[in-house]
C-alpha atoms as a PDB file:
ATOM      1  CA  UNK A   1     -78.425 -52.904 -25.514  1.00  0.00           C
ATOM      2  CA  UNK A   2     -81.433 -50.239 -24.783  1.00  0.00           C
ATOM      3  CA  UNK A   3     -82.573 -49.800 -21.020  1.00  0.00           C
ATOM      4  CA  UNK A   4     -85.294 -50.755 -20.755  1.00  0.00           C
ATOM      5  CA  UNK A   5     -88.544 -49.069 -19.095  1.00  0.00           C
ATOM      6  CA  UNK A   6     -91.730 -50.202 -18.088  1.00  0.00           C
ATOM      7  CA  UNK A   7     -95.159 -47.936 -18.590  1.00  0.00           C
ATOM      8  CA  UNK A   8     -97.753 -48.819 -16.613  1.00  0.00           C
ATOM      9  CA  UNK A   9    -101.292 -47.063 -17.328  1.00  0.00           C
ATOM     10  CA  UNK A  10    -104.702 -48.507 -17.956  1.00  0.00           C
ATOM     11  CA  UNK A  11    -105.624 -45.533 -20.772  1.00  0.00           C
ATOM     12  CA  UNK A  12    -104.580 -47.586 -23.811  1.00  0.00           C
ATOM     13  CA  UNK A  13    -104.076 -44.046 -25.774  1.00  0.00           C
ATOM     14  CA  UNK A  14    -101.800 -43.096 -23.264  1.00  0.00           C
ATOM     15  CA  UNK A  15     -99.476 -46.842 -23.220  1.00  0.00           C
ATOM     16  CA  UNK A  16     -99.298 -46.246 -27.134  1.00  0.00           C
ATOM     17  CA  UNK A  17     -98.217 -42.251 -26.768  1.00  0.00           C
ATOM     18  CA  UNK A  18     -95.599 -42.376 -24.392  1.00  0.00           C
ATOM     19  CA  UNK A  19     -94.301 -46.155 -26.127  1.00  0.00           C
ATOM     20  CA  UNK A  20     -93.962 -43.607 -29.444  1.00  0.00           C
ATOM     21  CA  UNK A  21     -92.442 -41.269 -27.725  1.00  0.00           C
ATOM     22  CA  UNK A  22     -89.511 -43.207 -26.175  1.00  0.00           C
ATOM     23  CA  UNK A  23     -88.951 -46.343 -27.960  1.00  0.00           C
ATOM     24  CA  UNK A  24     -85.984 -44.845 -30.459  1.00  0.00           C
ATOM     25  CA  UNK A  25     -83.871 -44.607 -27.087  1.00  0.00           C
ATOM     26  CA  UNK A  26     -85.547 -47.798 -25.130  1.00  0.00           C
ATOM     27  CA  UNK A  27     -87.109 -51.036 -25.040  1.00  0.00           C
ATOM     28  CA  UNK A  28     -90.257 -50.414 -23.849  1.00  0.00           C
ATOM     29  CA  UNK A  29     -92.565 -52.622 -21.505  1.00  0.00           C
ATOM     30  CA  UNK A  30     -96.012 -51.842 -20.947  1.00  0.00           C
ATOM     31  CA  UNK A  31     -98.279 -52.861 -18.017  1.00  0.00           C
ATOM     32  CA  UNK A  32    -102.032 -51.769 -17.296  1.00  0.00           C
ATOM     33  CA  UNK A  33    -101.852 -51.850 -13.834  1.00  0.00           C
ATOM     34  CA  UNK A  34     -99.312 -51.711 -10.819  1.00  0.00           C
ATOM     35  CA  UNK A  35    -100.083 -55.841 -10.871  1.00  0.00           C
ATOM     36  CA  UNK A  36     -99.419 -56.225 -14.214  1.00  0.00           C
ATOM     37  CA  UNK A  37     -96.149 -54.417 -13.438  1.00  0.00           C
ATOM     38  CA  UNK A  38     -94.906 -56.264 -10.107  1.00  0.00           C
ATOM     39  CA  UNK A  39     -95.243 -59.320 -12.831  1.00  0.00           C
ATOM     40  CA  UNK A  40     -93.010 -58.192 -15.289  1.00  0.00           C
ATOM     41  CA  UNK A  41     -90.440 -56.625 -12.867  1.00  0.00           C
ATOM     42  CA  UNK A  42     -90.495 -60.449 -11.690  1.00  0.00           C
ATOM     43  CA  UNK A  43     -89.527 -61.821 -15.198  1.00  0.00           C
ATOM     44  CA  UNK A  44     -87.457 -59.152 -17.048  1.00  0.00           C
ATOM     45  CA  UNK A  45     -84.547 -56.271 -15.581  1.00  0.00           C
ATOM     46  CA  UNK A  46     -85.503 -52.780 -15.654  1.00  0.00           C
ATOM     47  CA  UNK A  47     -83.604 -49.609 -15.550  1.00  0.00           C
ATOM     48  CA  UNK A  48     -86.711 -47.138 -15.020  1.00  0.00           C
ATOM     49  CA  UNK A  49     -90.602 -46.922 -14.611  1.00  0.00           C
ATOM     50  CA  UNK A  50     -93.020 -44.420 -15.731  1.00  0.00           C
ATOM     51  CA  UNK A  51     -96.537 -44.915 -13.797  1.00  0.00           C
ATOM     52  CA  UNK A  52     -99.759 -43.196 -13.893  1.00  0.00           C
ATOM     53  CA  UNK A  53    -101.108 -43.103 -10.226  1.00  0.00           C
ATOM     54  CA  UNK A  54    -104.984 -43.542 -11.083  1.00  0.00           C
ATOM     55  CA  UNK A  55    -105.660 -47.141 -11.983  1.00  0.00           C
ATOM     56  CA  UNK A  56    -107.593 -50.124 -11.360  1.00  0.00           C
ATOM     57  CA  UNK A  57    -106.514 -53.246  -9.579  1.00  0.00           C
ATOM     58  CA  UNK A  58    -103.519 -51.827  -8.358  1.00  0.00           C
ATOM     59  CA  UNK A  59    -102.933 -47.747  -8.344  1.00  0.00           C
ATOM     60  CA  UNK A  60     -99.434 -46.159  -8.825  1.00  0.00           C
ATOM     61  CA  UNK A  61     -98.845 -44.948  -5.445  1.00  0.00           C
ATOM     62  CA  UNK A  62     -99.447 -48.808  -4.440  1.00  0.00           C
ATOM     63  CA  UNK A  63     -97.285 -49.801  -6.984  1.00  0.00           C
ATOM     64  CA  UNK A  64     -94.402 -46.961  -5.969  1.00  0.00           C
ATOM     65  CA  UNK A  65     -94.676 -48.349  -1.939  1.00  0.00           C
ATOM     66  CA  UNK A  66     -94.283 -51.569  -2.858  1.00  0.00           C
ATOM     67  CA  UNK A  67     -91.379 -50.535  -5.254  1.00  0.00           C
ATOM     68  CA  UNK A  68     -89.510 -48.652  -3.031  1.00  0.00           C
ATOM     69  CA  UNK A  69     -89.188 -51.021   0.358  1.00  0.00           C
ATOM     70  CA  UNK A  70     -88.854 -54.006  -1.378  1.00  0.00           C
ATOM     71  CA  UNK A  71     -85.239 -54.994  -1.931  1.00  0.00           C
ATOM     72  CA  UNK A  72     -85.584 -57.377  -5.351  1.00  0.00           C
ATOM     73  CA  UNK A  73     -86.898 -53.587  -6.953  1.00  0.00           C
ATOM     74  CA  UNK A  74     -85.893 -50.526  -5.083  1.00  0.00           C
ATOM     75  CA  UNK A  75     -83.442 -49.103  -6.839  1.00  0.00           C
ATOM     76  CA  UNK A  76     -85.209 -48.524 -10.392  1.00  0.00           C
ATOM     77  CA  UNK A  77     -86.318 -45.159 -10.469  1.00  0.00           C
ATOM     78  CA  UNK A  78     -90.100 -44.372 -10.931  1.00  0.00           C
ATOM     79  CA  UNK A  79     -91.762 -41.525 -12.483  1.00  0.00           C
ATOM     80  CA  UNK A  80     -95.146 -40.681 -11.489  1.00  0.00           C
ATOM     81  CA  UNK A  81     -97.320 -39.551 -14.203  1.00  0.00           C
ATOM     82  CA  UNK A  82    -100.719 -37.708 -13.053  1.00  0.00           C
ATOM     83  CA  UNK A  83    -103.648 -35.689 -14.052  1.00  0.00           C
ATOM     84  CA  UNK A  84    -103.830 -34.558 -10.032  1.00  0.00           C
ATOM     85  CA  UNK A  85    -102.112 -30.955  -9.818  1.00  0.00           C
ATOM     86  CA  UNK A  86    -102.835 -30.561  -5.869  1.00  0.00           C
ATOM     87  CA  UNK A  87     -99.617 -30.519  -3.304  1.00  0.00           C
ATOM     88  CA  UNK A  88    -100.579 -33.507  -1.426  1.00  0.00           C
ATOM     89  CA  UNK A  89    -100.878 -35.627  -3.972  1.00  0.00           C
ATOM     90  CA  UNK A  90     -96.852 -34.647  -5.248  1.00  0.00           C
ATOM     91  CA  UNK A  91     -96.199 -35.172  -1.239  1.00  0.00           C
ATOM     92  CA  UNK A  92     -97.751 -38.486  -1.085  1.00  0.00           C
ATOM     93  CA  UNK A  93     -95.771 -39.910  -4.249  1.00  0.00           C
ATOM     94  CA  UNK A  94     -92.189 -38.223  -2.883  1.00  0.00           C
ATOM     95  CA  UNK A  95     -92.804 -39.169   0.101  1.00  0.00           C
ATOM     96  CA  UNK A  96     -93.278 -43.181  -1.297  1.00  0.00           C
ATOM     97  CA  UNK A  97     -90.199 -43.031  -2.846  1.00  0.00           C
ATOM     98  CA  UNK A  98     -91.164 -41.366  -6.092  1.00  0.00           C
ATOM     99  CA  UNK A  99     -87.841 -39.793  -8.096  1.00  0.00           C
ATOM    100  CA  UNK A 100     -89.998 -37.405 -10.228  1.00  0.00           C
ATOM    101  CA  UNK A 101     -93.435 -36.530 -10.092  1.00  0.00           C
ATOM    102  CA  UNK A 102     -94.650 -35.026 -13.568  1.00  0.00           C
ATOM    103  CA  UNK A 103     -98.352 -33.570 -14.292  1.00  0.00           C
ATOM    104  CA  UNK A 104    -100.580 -34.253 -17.318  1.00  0.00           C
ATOM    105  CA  UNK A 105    -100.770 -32.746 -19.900  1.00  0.00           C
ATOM    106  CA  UNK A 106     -96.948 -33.010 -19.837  1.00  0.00           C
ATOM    107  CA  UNK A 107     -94.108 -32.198 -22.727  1.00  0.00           C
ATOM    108  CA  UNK A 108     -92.560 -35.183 -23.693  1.00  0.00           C
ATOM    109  CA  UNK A 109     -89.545 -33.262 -24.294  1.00  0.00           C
ATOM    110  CA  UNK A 110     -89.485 -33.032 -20.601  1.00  0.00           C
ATOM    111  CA  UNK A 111     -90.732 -36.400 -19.664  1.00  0.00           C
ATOM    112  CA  UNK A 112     -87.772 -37.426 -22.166  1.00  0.00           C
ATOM    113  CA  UNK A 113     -84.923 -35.507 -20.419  1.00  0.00           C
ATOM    114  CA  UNK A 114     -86.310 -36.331 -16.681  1.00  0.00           C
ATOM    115  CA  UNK A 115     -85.958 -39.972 -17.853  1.00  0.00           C
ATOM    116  CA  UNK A 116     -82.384 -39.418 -19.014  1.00  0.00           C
ATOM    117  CA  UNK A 117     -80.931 -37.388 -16.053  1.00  0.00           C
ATOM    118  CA  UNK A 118     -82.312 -40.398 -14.110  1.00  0.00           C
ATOM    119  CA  UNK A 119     -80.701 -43.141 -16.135  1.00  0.00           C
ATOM    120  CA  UNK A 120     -77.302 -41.141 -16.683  1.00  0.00           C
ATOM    121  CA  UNK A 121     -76.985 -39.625 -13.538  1.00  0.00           C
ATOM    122  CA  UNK A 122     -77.202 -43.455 -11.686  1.00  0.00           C
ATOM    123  CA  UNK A 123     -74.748 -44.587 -14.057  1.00  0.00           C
ATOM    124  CA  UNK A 124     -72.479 -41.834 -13.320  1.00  0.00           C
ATOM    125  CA  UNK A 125     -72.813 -42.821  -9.737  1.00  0.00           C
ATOM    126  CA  UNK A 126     -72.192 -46.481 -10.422  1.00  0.00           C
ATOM    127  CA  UNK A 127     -69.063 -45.703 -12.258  1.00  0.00           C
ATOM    128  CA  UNK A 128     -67.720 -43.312  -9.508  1.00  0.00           C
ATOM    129  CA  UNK A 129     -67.929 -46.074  -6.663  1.00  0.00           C
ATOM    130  CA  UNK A 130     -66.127 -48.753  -9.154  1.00  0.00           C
ATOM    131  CA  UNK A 131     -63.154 -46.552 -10.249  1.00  0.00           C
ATOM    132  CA  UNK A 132     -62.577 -44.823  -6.750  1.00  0.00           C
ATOM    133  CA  UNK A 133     -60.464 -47.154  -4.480  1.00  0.00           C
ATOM    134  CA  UNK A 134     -62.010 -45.927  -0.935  1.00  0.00           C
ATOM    135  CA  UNK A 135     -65.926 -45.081  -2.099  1.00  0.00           C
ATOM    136  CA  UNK A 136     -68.247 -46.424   0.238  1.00  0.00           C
ATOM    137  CA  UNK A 137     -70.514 -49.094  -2.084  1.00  0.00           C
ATOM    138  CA  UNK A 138     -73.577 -47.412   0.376  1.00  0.00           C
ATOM    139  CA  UNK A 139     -73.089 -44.606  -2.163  1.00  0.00           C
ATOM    140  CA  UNK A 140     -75.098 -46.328  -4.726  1.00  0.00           C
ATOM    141  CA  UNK A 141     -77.630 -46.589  -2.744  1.00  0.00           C
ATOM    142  CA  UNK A 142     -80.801 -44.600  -3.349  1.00  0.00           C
ATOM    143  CA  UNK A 143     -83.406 -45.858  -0.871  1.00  0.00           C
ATOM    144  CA  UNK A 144     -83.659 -47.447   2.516  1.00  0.00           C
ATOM    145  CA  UNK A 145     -83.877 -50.453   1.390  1.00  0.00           C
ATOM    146  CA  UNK A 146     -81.394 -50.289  -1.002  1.00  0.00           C
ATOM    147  CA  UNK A 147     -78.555 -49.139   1.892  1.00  0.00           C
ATOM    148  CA  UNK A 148     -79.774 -52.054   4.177  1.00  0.00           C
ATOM    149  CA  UNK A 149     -79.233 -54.709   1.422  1.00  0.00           C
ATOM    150  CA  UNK A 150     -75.647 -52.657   0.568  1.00  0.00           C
ATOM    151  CA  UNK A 151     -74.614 -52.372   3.813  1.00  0.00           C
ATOM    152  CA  UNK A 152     -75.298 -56.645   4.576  1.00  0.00           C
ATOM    153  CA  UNK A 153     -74.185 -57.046   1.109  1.00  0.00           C
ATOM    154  CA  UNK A 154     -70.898 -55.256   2.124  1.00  0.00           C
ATOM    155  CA  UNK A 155     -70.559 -56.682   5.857  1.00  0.00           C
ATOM    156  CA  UNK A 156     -71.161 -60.566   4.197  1.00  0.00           C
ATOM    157  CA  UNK A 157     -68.246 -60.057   1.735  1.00  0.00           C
ATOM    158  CA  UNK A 158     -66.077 -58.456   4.460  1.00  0.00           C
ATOM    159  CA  UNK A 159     -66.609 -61.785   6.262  1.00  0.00           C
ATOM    160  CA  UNK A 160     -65.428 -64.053   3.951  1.00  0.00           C
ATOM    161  CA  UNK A 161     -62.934 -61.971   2.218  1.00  0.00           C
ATOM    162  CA  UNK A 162     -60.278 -64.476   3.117  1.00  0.00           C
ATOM    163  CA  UNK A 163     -62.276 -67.251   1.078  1.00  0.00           C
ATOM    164  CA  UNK A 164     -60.854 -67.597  -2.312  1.00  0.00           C
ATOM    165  CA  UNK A 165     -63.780 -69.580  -3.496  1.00  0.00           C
ATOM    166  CA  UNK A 166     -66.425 -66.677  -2.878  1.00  0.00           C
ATOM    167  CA  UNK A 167     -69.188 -66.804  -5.432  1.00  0.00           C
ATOM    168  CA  UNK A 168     -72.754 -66.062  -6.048  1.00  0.00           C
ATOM    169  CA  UNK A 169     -74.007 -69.629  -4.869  1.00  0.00           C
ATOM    170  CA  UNK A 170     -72.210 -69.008  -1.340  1.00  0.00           C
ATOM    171  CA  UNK A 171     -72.725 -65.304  -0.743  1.00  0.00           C
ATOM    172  CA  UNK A 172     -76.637 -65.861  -2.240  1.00  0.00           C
ATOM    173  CA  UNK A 173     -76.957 -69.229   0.963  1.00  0.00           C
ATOM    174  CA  UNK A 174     -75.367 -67.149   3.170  1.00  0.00           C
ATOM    175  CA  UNK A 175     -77.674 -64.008   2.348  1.00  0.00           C
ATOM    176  CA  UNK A 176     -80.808 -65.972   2.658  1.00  0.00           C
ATOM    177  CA  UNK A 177     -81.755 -64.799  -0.834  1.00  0.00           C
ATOM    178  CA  UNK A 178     -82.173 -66.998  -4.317  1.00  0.00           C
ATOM    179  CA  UNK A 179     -79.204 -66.898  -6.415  1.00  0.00           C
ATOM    180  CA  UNK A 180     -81.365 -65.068  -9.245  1.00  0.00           C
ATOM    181  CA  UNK A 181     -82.838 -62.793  -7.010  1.00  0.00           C
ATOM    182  CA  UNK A 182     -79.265 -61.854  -5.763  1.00  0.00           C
ATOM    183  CA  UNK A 183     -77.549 -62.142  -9.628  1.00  0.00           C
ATOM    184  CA  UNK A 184     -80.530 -59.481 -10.646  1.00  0.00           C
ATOM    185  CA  UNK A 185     -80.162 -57.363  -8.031  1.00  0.00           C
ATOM    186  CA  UNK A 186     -76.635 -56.634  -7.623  1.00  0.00           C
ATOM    187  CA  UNK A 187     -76.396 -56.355 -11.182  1.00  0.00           C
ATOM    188  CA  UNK A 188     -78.967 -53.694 -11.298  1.00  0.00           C
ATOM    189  CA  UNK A 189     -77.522 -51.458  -8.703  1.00  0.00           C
ATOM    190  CA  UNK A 190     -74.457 -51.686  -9.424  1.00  0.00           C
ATOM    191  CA  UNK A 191     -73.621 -52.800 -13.181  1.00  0.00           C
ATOM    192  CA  UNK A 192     -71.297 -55.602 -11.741  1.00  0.00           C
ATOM    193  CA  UNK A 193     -72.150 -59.325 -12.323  1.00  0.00           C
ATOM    194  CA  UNK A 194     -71.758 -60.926  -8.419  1.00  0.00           C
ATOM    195  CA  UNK A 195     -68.112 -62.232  -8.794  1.00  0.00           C
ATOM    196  CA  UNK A 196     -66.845 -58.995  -9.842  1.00  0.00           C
ATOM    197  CA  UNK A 197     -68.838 -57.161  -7.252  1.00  0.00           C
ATOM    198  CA  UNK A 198     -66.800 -59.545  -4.473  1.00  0.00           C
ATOM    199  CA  UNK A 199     -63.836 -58.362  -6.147  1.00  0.00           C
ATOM    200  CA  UNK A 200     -64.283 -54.991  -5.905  1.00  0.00           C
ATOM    201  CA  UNK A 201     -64.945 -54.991  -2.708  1.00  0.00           C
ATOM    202  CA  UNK A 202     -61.598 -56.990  -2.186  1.00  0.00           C
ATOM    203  CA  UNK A 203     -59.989 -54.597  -4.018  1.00  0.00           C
ATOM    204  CA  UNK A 204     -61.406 -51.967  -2.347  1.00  0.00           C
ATOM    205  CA  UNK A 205     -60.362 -53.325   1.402  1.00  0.00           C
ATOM    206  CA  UNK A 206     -57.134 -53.757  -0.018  1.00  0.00           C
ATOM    207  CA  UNK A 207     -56.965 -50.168  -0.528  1.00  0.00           C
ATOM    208  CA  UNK A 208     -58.287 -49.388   2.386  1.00  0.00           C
ATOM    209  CA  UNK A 209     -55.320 -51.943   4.096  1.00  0.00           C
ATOM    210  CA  UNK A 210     -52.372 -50.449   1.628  1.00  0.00           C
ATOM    211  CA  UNK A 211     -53.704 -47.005   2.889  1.00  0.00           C
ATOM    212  CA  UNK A 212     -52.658 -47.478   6.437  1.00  0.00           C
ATOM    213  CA  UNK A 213     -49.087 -48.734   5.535  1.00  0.00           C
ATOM    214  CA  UNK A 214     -48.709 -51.554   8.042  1.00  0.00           C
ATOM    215  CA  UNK A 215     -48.527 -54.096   5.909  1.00  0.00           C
ATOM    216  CA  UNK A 216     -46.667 -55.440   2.751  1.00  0.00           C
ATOM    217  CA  UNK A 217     -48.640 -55.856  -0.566  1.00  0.00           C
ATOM    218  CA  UNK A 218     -48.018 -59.639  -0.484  1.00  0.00           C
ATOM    219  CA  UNK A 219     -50.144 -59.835   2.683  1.00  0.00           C
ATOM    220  CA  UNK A 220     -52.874 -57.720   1.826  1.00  0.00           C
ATOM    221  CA  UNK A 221     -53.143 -59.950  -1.203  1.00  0.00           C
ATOM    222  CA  UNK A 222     -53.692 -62.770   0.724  1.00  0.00           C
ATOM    223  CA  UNK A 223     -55.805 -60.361   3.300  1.00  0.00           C
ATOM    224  CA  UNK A 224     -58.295 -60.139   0.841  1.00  0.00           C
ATOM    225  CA  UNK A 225     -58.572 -63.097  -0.766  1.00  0.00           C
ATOM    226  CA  UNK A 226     -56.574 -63.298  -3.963  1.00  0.00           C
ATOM    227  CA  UNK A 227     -54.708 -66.238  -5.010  1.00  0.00           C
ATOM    228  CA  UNK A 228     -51.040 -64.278  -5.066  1.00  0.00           C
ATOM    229  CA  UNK A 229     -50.057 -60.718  -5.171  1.00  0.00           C
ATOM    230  CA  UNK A 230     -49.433 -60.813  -9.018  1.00  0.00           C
ATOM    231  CA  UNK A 231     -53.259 -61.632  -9.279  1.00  0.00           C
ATOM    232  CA  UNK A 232     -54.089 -58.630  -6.613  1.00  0.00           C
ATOM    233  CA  UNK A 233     -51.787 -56.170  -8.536  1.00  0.00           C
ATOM    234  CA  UNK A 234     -52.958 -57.037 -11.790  1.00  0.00           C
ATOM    235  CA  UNK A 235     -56.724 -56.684 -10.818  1.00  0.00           C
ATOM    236  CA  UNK A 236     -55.908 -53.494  -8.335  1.00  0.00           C
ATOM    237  CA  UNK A 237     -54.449 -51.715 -11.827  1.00  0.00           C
ATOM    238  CA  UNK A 238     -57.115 -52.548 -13.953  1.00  0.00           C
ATOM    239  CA  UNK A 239     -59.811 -51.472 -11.395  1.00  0.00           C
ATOM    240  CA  UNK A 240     -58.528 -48.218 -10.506  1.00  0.00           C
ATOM    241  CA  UNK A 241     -55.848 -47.146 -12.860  1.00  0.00           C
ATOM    242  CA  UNK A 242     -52.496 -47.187 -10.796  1.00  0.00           C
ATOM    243  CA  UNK A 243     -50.699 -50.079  -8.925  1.00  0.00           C
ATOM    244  CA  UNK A 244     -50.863 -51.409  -5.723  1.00  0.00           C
ATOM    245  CA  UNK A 245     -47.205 -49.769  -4.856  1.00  0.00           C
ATOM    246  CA  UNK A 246     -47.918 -46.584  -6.831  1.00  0.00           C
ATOM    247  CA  UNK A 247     -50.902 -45.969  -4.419  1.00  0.00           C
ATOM    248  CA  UNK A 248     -49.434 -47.055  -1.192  1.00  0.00           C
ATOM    249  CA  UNK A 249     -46.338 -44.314  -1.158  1.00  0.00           C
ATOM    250  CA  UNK A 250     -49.061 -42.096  -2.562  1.00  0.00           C
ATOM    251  CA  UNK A 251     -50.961 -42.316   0.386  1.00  0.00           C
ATOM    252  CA  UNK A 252     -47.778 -42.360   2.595  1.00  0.00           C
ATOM    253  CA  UNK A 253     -46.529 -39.578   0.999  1.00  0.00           C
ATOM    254  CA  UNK A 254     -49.968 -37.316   1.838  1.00  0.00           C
ATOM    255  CA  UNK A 255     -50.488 -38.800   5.089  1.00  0.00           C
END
């Protein structure tokens, strides 16, 4: 499947230019206004906006605030398009939250590569926290708000580790968030579905647990919340490429 990215400009000339441009690589959405936008964001996943700031109804450096601090959205990246060349108007959109702030006229072989880094270099981030056993799952995040969701995210898994029945129904009650909202989100962030999100992280503290050496691998199986330690050492190899016992004298052996 295509990410997909959202336009949002009210010059119609403009919408039709930039969908040209980028719908070989794409799906492309297009919005009017930063209203029109905050609509679609609520029906369909994005991986990356491109906004113009000047625009009726709803203006892009509205659209970029409310983007940015609010959790369901924060971590797609936004480019701000603009005809406005003065400093304070690039300060104003970084300092929202804005990942790239481009000028008009632009070269769309630019715009095109700006959009790419963005995409590739969040995926190469993503990839990094699932295939290293002791990455932080903070290190995904790229805003505020995003951290403060990770880090309860994190802490609410940590909790009920021991609870073999974990899923996206519990951890979305206890959470205080709709199980959609919650499905969409982690997704987004971090390219796991919920359930294997909560396993990760159990894998992850079971590294963490194997690392210190005080306990065998049947109890940190049962530490974490898997069902038996052929379960946890089956998952544990699959996730990061070595076994349970392989890593444990590894990390006793550099200790």
């Amino acid at each position: 499947m295509l990410p997909t990215i959202l336009i949002v400009d009210d010059n119609e000339e403009i919408l039709e230019f930039l969908g040209k441009i980028l719908n070989i690589k794409y799906t492309i959405l297009k919005a009017k206004n930063g209203n029109e936008a905050l609509i679609m964001l609520n029906k369909q996943a994005v991986q990356l906006i491109v906004s113009d700031i000047m625009m009726p109804v709803m203006n892009g450096f509205e659209l970029c605030k409310i983007i940015k601090t609010n959790v369901a959205y924060s971590h797609i990246p936004l480019i701000l398009l603009t005809a406005k060349s003065d400093i304070q108007s690039k300060i104003n959109g970084l300092e929202l939250g804005a990942d790239a702030y481009i000028e008009k006229p632009f070269s769309k072989e630019y715009l095109q590569a700006q959009i790419e880094s963005l995409i590739n270099n969040r995926n190469i981030i993503r990839e990094y926290f699932a295939s290293s056993p002791l990455v932080n799952i903070k290190n995904i995040a790229h805003t505020k708000a995003d951290e403060s969701f990770l880090e309860n995210l994190h802490d609410t898994i940590n909790r009920n580790i021991e609870d073999t029945e974990l899923d996206v129904e519990k951890l979305a009650q206890i959470m205080n968030m709709s199980r959609i909202t919650l499905y969409r989100k982690i997704k987004a962030i971090s390219v796991f579905t919920p359930i294997e999100l909560i396993n990760n992280i159990r894998l992850k503290k079971g590294a963490e647990l194997l690392a210190k050496g005080n306990h065998k691998i049947f109890e940190v199986s049962y530490m974490v919340g898997f069902s038996s330690q052929s379960n946890f050492t089956r998952n544990f190899q699959k996730q990061f490429n070595i076994t349970p016992s392989e890593y444990m004298h590894a990390k006793q052996f550099t200790a």
